[in-house]
Protein backbone atom coordinates (compact mmCIF):
# COMPACT_ATOMS: atom_id res chain seq x y z
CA UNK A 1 242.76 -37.74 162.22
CA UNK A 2 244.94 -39.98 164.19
CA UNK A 3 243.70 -43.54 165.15
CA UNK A 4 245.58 -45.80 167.34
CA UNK A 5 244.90 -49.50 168.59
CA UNK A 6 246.07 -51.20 171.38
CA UNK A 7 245.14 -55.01 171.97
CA UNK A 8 245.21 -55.96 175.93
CA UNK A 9 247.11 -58.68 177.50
CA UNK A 10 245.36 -61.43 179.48
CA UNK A 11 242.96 -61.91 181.06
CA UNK A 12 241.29 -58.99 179.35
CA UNK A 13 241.66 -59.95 175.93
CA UNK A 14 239.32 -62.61 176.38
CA UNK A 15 236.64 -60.02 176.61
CA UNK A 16 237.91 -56.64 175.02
CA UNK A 17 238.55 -57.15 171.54
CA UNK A 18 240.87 -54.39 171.11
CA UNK A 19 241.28 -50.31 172.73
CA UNK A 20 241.73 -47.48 170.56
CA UNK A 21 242.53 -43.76 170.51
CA UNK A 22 241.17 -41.28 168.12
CA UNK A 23 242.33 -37.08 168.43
CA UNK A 24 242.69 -34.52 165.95
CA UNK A 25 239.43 -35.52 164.43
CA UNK A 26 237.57 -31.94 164.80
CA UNK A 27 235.29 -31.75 161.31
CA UNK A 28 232.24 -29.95 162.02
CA UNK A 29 230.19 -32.53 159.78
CA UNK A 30 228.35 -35.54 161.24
CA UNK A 31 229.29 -39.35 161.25
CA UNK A 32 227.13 -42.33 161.05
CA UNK A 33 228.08 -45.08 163.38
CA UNK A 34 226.75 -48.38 161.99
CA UNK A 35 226.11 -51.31 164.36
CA UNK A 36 228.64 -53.94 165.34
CA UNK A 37 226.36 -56.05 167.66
CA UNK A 38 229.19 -54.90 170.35
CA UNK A 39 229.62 -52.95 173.60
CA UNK A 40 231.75 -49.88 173.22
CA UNK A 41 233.15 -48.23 176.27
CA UNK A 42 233.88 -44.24 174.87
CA UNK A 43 235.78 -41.77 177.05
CA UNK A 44 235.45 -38.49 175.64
CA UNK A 45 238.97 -36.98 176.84
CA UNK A 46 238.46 -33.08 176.18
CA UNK A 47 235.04 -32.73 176.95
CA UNK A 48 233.33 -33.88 179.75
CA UNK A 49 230.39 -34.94 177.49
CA UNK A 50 229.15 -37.79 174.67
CA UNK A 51 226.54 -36.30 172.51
CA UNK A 52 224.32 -38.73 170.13
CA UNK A 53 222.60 -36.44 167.70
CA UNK A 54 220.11 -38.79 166.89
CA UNK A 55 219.62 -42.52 165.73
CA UNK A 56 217.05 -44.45 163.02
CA UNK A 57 214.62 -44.34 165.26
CA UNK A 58 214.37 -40.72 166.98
CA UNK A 59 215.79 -37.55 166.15
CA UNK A 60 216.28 -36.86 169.76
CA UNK A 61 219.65 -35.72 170.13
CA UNK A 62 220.70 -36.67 174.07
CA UNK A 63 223.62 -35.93 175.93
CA UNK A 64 225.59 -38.26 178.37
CA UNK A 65 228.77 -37.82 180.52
CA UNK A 66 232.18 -38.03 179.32
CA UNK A 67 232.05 -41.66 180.08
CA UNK A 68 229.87 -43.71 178.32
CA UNK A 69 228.67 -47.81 177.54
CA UNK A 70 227.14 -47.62 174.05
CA UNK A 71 225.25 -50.68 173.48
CA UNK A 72 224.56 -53.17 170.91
CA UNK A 73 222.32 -51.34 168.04
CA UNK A 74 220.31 -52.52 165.84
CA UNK A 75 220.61 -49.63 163.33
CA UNK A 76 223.21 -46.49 163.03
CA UNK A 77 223.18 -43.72 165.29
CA UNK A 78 224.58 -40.26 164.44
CA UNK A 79 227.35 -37.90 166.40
CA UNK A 80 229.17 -34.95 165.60
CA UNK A 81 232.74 -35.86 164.41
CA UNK A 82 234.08 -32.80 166.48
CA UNK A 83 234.24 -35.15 169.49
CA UNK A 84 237.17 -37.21 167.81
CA UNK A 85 239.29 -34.12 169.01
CA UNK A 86 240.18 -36.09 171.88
CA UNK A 87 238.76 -39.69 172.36
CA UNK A 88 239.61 -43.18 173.41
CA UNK A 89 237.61 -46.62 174.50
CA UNK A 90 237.00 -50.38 174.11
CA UNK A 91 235.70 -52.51 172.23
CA UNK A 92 234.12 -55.76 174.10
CA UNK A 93 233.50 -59.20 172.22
CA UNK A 94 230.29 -60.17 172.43
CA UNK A 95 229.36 -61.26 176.46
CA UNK A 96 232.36 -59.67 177.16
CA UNK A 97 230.62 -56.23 178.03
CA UNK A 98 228.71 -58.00 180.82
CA UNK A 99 231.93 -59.50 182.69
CA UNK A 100 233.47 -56.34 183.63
CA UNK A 101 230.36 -53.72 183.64
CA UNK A 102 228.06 -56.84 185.18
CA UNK A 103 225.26 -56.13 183.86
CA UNK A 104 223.81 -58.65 181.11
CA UNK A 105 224.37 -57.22 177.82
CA UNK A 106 220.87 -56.91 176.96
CA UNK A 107 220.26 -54.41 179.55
CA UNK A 108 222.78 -51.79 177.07
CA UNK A 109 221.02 -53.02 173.73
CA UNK A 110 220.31 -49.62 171.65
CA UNK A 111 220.73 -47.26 174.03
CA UNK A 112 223.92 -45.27 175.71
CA UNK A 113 224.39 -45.33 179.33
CA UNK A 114 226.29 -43.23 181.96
CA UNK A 115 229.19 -45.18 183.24
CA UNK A 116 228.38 -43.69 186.47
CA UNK A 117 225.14 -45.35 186.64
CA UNK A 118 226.85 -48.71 186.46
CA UNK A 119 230.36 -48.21 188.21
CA UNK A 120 229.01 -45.33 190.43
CA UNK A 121 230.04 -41.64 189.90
CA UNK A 122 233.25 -41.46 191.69
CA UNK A 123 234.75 -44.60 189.72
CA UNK A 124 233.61 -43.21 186.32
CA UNK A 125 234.93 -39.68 187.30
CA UNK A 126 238.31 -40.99 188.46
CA UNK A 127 239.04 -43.09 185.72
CA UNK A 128 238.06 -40.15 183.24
CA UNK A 129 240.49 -37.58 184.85
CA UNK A 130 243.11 -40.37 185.15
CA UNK A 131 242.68 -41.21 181.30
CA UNK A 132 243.13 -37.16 180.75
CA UNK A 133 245.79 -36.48 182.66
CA UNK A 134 248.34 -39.37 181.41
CA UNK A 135 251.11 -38.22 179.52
CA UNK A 136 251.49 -40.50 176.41
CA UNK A 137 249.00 -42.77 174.43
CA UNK A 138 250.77 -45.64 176.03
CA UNK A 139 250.07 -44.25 179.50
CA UNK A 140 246.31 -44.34 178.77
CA UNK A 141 246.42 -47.52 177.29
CA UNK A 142 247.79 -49.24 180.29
CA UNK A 143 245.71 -47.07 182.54
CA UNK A 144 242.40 -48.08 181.02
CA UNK A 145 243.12 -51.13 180.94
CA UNK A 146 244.45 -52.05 184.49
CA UNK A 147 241.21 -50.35 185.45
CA UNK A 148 238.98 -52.77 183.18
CA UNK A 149 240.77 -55.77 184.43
CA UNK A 150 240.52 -54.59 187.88
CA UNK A 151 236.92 -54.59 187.59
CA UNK A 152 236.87 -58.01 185.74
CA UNK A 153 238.30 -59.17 188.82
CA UNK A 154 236.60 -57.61 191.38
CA UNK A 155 234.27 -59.61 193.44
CA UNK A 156 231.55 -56.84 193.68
CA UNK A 157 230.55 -54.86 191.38
């Protein structure tokens, strides 16, 4: 598996703790993600889907967009490592998921939630097939986040 980290410039560092890229992760088996009292934006870059298989509390396996806000848990969830094949996001400091989503954190705690339904679907869409379509790691880097910025300092959200 390759991992890579990126740590953003100013202003968005005060609220994004660092971005990262994961690909060539495709085990069938499943991974536990513990809680890190964070907001994660994932971008699932080959398929157009995030699928939790389950957390401590329900078995339920659900299935969101490609974009997704994964909130602050209180216990591990499960997902299929598969979807490292292709996947990048950010991770927010704590309050600093509710300065560029704004929404107040509490409204993501355990629980995953469409982009869409918080940037609208032609923002989350866009910024998906932009993120796909850039030619380096750099490239998607800068393009994610220039497009989390943007939104910190947008006047309507």
């Amino acid at each position: 598996m390759l991992y890579l980290s990126y740590t953003p410039r100013a202003p968005l560092n005060e609220f994004v703790t660092r971005m990262w890229l994961v690909s060539e992760g495709q085990s069938p088996r499943q991974e536990r993600i513990l809680p890190s009292g964070t907001i994660e934006l994932v971008i699932n870059l080959r398929d157009d889907h995030v699928r939790i298989d389950g957390t401590l509390q329900s078995a339920h396996a659900r299935t969101f967009s490609g974009v997704v806000v994964s909130g602050t848990y209180s216990g591990a969830f499960i997902i299929g490592a598969s979807q490292h094949a292709a996947m990048m996001g950010a991770h927010f400091r704590p309050g600093g998921g509710s300065a560029v989503f704004g929404v107040p954190s509490v409204e993501f705690a355990d629980t995953h939630v469409d982009l869409a339904a918080v940037w609208g679907e032609a923002a989350a869409r866009d910024l998906r097939e932009r993120l796909c379509t850039a030619a380096t790691s750099l490239a998607r880097f800068q393009l994610l986040e220039a497009a989390l910025t943007e939104r910190l300092q947008s006047p309507v959200r």
